[in-house]
N, C-alpha and C. Protein backbone atom coordinates (compact mmCIF):
# COMPACT_ATOMS: atom_id res chain seq x y z
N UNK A 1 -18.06 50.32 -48.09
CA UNK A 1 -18.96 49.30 -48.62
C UNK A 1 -20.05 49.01 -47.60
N UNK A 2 -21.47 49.31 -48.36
CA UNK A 2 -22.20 48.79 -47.38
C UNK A 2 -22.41 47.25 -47.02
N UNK A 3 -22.83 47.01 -45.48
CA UNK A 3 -23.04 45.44 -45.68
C UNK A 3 -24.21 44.43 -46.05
N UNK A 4 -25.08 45.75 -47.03
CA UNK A 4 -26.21 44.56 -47.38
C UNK A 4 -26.06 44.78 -49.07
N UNK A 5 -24.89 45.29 -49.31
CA UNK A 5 -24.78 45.16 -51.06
C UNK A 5 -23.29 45.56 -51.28
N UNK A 6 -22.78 44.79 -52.55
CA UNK A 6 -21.58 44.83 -52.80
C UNK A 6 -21.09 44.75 -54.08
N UNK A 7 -20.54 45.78 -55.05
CA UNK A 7 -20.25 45.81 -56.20
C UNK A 7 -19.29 44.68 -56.97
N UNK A 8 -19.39 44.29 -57.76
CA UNK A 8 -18.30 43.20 -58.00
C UNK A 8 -17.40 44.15 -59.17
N UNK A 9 -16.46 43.91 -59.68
CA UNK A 9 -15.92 44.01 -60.58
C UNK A 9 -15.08 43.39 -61.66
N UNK A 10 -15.26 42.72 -62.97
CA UNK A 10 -14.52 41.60 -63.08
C UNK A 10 -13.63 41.73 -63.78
N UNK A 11 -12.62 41.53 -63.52
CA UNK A 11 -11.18 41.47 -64.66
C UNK A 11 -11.42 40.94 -65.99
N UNK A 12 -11.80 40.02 -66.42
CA UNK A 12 -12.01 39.31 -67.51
C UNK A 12 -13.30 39.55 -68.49
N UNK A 13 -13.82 41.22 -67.85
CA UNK A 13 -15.16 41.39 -68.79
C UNK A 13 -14.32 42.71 -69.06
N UNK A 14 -15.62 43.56 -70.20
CA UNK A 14 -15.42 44.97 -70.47
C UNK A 14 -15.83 45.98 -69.58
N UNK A 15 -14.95 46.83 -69.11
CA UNK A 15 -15.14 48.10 -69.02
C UNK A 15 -16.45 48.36 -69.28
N UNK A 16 -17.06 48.79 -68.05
CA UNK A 16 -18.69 49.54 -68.02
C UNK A 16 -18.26 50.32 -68.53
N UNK A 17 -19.16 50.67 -70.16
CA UNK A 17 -19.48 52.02 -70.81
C UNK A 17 -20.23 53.19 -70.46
N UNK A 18 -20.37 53.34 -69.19
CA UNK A 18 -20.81 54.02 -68.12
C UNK A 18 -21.32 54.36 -66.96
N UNK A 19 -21.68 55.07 -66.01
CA UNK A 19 -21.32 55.18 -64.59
C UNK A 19 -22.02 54.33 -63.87
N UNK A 20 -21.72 52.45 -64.17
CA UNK A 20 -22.52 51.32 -63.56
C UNK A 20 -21.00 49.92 -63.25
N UNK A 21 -21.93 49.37 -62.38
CA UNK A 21 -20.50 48.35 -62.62
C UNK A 21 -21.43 46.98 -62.95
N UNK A 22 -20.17 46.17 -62.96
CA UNK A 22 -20.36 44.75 -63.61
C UNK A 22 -21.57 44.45 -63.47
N UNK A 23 -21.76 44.18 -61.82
CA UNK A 23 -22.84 43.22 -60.81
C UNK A 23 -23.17 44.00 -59.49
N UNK A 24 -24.11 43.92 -59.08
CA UNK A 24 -23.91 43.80 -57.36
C UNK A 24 -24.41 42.97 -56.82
N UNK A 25 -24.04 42.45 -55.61
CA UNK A 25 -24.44 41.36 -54.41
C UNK A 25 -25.35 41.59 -53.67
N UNK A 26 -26.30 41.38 -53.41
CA UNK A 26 -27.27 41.79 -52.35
C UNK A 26 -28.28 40.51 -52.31
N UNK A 27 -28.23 40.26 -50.75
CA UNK A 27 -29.52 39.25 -50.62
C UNK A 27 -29.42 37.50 -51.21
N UNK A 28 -28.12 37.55 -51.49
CA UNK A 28 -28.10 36.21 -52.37
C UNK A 28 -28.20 36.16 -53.56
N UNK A 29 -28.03 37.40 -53.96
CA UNK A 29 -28.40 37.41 -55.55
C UNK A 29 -26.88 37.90 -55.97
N UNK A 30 -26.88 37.81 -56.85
CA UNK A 30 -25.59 38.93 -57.88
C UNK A 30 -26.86 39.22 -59.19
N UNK A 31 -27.05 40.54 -59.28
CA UNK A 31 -27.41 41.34 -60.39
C UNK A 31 -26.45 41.92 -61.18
N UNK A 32 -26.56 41.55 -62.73
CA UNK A 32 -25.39 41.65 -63.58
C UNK A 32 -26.00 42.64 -64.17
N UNK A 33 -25.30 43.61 -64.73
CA UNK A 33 -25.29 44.60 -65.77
C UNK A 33 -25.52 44.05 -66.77
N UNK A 34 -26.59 44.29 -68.01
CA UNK A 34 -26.33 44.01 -69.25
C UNK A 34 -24.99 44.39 -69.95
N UNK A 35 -24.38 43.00 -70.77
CA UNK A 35 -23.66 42.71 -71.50
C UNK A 35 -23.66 42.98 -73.16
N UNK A 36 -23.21 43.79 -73.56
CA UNK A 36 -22.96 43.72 -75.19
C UNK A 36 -21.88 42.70 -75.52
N UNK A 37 -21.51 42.54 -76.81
CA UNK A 37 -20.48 41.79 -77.12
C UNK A 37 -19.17 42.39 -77.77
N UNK A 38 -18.99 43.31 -76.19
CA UNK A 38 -17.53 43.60 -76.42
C UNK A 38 -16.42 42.92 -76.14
N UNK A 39 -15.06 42.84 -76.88
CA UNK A 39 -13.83 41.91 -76.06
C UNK A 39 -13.66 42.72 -75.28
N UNK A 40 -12.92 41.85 -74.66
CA UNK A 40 -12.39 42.29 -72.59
C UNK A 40 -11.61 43.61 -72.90
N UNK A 41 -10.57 43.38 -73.72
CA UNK A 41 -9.51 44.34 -73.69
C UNK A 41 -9.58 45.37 -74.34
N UNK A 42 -10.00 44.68 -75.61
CA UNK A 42 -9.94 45.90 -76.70
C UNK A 42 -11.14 46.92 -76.71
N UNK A 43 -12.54 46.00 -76.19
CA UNK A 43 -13.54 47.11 -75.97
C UNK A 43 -14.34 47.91 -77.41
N UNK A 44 -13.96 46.23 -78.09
CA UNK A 44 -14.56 46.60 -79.51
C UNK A 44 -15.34 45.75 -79.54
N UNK A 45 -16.75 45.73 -80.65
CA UNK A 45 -17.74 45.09 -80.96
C UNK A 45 -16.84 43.50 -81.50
N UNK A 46 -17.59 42.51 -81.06
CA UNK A 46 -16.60 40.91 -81.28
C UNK A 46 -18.44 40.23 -81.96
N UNK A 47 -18.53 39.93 -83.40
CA UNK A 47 -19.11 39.40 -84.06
C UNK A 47 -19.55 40.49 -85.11
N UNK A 48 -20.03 39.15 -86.18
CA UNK A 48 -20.41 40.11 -87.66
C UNK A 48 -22.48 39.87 -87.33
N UNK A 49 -22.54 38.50 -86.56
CA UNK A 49 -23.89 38.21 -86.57
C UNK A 49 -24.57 38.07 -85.59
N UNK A 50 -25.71 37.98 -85.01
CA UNK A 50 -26.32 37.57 -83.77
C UNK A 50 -25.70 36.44 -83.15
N UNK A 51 -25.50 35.15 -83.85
CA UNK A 51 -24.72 34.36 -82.90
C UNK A 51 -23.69 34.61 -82.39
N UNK A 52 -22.51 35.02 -83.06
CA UNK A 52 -21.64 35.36 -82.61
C UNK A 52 -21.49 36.84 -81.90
N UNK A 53 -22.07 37.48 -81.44
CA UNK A 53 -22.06 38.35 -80.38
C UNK A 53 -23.14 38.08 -79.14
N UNK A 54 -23.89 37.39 -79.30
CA UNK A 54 -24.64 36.00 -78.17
C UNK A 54 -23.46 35.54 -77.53
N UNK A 55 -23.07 35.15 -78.32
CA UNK A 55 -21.45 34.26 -77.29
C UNK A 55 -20.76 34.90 -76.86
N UNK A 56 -20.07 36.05 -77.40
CA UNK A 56 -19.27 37.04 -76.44
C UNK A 56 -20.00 37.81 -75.40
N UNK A 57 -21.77 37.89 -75.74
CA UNK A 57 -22.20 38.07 -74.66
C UNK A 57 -22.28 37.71 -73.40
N UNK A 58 -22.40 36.73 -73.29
CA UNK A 58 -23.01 35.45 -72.41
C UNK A 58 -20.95 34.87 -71.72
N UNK A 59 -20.12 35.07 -73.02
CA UNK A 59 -18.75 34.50 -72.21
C UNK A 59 -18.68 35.78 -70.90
N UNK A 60 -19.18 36.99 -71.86
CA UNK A 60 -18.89 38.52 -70.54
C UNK A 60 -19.14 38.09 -69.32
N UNK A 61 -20.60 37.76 -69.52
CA UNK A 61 -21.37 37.55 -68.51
C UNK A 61 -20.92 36.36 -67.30
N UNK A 62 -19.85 35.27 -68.43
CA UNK A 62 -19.75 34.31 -67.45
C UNK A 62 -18.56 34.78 -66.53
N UNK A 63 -17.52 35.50 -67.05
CA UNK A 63 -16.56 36.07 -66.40
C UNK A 63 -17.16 37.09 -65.17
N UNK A 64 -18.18 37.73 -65.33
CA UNK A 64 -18.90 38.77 -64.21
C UNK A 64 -19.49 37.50 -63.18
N UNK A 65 -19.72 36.55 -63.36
CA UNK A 65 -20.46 35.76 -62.63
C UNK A 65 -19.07 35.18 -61.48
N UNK A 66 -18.31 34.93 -62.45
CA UNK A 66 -17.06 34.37 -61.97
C UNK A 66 -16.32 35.05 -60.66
N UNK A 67 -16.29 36.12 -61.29
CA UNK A 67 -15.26 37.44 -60.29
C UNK A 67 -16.28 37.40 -59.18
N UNK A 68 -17.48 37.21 -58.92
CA UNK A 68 -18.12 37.36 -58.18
C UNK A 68 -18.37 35.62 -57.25
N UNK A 69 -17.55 34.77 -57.66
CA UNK A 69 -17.78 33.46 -56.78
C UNK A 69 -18.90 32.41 -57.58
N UNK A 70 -19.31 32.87 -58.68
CA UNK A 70 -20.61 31.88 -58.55
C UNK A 70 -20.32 31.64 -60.54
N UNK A 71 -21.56 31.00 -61.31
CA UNK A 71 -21.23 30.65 -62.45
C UNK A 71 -22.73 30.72 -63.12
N UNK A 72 -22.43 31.09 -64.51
CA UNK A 72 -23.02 31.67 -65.03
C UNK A 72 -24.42 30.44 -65.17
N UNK A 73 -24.46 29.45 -65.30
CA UNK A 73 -25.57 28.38 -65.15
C UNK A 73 -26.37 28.49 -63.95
N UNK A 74 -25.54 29.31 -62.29
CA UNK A 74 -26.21 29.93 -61.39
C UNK A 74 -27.39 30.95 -61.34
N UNK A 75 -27.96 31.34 -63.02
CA UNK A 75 -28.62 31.97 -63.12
C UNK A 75 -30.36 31.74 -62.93
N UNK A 76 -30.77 32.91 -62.39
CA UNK A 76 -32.44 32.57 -62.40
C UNK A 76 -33.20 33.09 -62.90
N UNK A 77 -32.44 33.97 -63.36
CA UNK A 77 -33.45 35.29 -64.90
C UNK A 77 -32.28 35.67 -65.59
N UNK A 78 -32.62 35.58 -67.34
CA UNK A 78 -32.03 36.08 -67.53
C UNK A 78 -32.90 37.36 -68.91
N UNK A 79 -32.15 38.35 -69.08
CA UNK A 79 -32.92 39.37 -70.26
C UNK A 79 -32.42 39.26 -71.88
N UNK A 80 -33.07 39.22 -72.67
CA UNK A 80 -32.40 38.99 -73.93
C UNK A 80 -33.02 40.26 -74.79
N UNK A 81 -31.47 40.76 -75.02
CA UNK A 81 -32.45 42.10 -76.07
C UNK A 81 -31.61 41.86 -77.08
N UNK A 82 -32.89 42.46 -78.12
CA UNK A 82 -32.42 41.83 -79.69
C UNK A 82 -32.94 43.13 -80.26
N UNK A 83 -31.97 43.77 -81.10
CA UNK A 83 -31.87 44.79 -82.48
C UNK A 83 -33.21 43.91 -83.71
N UNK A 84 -33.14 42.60 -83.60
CA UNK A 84 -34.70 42.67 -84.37
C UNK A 84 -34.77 41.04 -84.06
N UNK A 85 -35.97 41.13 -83.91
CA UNK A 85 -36.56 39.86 -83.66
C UNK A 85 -36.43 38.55 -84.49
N UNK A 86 -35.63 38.63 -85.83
CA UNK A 86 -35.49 37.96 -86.73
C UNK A 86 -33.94 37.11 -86.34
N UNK A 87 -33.58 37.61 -85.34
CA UNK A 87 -32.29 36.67 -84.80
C UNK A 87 -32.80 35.86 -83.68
N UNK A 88 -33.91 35.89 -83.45
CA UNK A 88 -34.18 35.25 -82.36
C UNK A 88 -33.78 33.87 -82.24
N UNK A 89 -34.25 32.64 -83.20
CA UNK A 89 -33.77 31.60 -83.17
C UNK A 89 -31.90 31.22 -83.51
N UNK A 90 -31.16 32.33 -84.49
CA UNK A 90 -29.93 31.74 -83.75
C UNK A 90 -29.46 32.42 -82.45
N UNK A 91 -29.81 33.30 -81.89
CA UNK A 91 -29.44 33.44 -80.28
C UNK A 91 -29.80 32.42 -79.34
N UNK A 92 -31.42 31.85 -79.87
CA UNK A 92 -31.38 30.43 -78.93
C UNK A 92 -30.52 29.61 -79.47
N UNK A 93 -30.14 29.48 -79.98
CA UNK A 93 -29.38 28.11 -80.34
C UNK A 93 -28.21 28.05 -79.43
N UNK A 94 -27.36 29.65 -79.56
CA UNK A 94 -26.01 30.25 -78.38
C UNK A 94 -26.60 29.47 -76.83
N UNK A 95 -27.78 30.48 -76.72
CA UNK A 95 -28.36 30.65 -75.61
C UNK A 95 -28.23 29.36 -74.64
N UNK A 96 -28.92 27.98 -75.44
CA UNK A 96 -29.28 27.00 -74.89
C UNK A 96 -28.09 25.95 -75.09
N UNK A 97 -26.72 26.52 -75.73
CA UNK A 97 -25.76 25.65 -75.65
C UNK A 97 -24.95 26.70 -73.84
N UNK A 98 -25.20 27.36 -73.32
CA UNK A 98 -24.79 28.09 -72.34
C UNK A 98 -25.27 27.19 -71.05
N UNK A 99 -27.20 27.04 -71.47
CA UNK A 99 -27.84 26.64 -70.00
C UNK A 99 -28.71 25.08 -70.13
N UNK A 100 -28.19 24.39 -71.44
CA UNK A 100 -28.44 22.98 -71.55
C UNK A 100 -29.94 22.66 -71.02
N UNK A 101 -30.13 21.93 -70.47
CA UNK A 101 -31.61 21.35 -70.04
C UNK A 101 -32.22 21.94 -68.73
N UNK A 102 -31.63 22.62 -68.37
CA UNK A 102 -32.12 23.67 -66.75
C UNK A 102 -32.39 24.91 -66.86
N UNK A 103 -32.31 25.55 -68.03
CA UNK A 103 -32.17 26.97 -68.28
C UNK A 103 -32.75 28.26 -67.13
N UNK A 104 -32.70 29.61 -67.15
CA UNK A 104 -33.24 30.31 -66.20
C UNK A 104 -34.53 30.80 -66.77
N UNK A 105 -35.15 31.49 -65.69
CA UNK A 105 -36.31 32.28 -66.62
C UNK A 105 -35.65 33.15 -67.86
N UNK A 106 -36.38 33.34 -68.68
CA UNK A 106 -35.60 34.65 -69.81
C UNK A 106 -37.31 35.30 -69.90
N UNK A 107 -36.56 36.39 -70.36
CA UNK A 107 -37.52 37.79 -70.97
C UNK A 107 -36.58 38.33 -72.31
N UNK A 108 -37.34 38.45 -73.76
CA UNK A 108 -36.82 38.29 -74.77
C UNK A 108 -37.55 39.70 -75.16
N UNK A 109 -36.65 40.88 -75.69
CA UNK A 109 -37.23 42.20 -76.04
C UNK A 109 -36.51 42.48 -77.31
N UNK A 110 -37.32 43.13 -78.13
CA UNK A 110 -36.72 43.40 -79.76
C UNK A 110 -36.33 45.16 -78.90
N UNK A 111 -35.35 45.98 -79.16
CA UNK A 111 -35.27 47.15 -79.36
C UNK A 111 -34.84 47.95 -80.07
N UNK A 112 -35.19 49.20 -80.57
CA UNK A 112 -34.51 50.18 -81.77
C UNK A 112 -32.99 49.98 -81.84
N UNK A 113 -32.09 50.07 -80.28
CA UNK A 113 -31.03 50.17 -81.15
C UNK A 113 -30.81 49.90 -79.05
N UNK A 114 -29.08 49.88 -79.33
CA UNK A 114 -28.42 49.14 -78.68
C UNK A 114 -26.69 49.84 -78.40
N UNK A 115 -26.49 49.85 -77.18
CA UNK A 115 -24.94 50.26 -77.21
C UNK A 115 -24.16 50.26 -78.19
N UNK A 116 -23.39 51.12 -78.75
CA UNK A 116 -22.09 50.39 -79.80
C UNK A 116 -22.80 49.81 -81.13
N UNK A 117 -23.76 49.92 -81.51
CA UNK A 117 -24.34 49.40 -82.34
C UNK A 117 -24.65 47.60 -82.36
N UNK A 118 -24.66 47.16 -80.86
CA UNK A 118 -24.25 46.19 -81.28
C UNK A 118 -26.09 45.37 -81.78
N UNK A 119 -25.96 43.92 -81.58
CA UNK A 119 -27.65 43.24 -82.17
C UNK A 119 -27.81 42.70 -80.90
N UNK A 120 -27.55 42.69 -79.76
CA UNK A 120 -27.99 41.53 -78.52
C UNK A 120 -26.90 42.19 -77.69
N UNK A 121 -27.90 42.27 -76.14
CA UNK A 121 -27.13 42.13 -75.28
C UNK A 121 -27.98 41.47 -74.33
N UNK A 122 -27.71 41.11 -73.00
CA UNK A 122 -27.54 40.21 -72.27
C UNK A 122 -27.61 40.93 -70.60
N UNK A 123 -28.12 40.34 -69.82
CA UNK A 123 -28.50 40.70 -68.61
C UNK A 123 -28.78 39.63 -67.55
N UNK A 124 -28.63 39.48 -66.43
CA UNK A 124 -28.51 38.00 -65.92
C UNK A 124 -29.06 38.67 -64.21
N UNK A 125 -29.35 37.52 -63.44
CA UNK A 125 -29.92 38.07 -62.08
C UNK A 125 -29.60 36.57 -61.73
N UNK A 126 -28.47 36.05 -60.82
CA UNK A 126 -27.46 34.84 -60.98
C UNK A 126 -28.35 34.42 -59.50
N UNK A 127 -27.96 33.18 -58.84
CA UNK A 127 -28.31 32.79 -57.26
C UNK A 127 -26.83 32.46 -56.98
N UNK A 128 -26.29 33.32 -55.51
CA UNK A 128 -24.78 33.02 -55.65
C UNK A 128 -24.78 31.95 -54.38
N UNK A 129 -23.98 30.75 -54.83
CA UNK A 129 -23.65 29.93 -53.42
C UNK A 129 -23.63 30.14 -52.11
N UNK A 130 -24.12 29.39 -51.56
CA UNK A 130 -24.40 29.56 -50.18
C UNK A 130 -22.58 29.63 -49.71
């Protein structure tokens, strides 16, 4: 392990669907991998709609934040990608029950298509405790 970056790995998220991990540490930051809304274990798609795979997004994410010391409201950017722009307002609704009245920066992108088929995933760039 080098000592100016450090991979995290978190028990309580999914299995990277390929050759990336959770997060890494560097500089005070933890950089998270985008999140789909897979369950931990089973590693299957968890919602029928945008909200509800917002939330299993964002729970992923809070567990990657976790394993790594810090919490997911520790965030200072976060990425929102959306299968179509027409879910946008119920993902905020998820979104802003997550980061209440402080929220982080976000960057909000519609794209063709998405891991696993899923509608939203999730990406975070956290500030980890001193």
């Amino acid at each position: 392990m080098s000592h100016h970056r450090e991979t995290v790995t978190a028990a309580g998220a999914p299995a990277a669907l390929g050759p990336y991990t959770h997060a890494v540490k560097a500089g005070g930051l933890l950089f998270c991998s985008g999140q789909v809304p897979l369950h931990p274990e089973s590693g299957e798609i968890v919602g029928s709609n945008a909200a509800e795979q917002a939330t299993q997004c964002l729970d992923n994410l809070s567990a990657v934040c976790e394993a790594a010391g810090a919490q997911l409201s520790d965030a200072v950017r976060c990425t929102v990608w959306l299968l179509s722009m027409g879910d946008f307002g119920e993902v905020n609704e998820v979104y802003a029950g997550y980061f209440g009245a402080d929220p982080p920066a976000r960057v909000c992108i519609a794209v063709s298509e998405l891991p696993k088929s899923a509608r939203v995933e999730i990406d975070a760039v956290v500030a980890l405790p001193d």
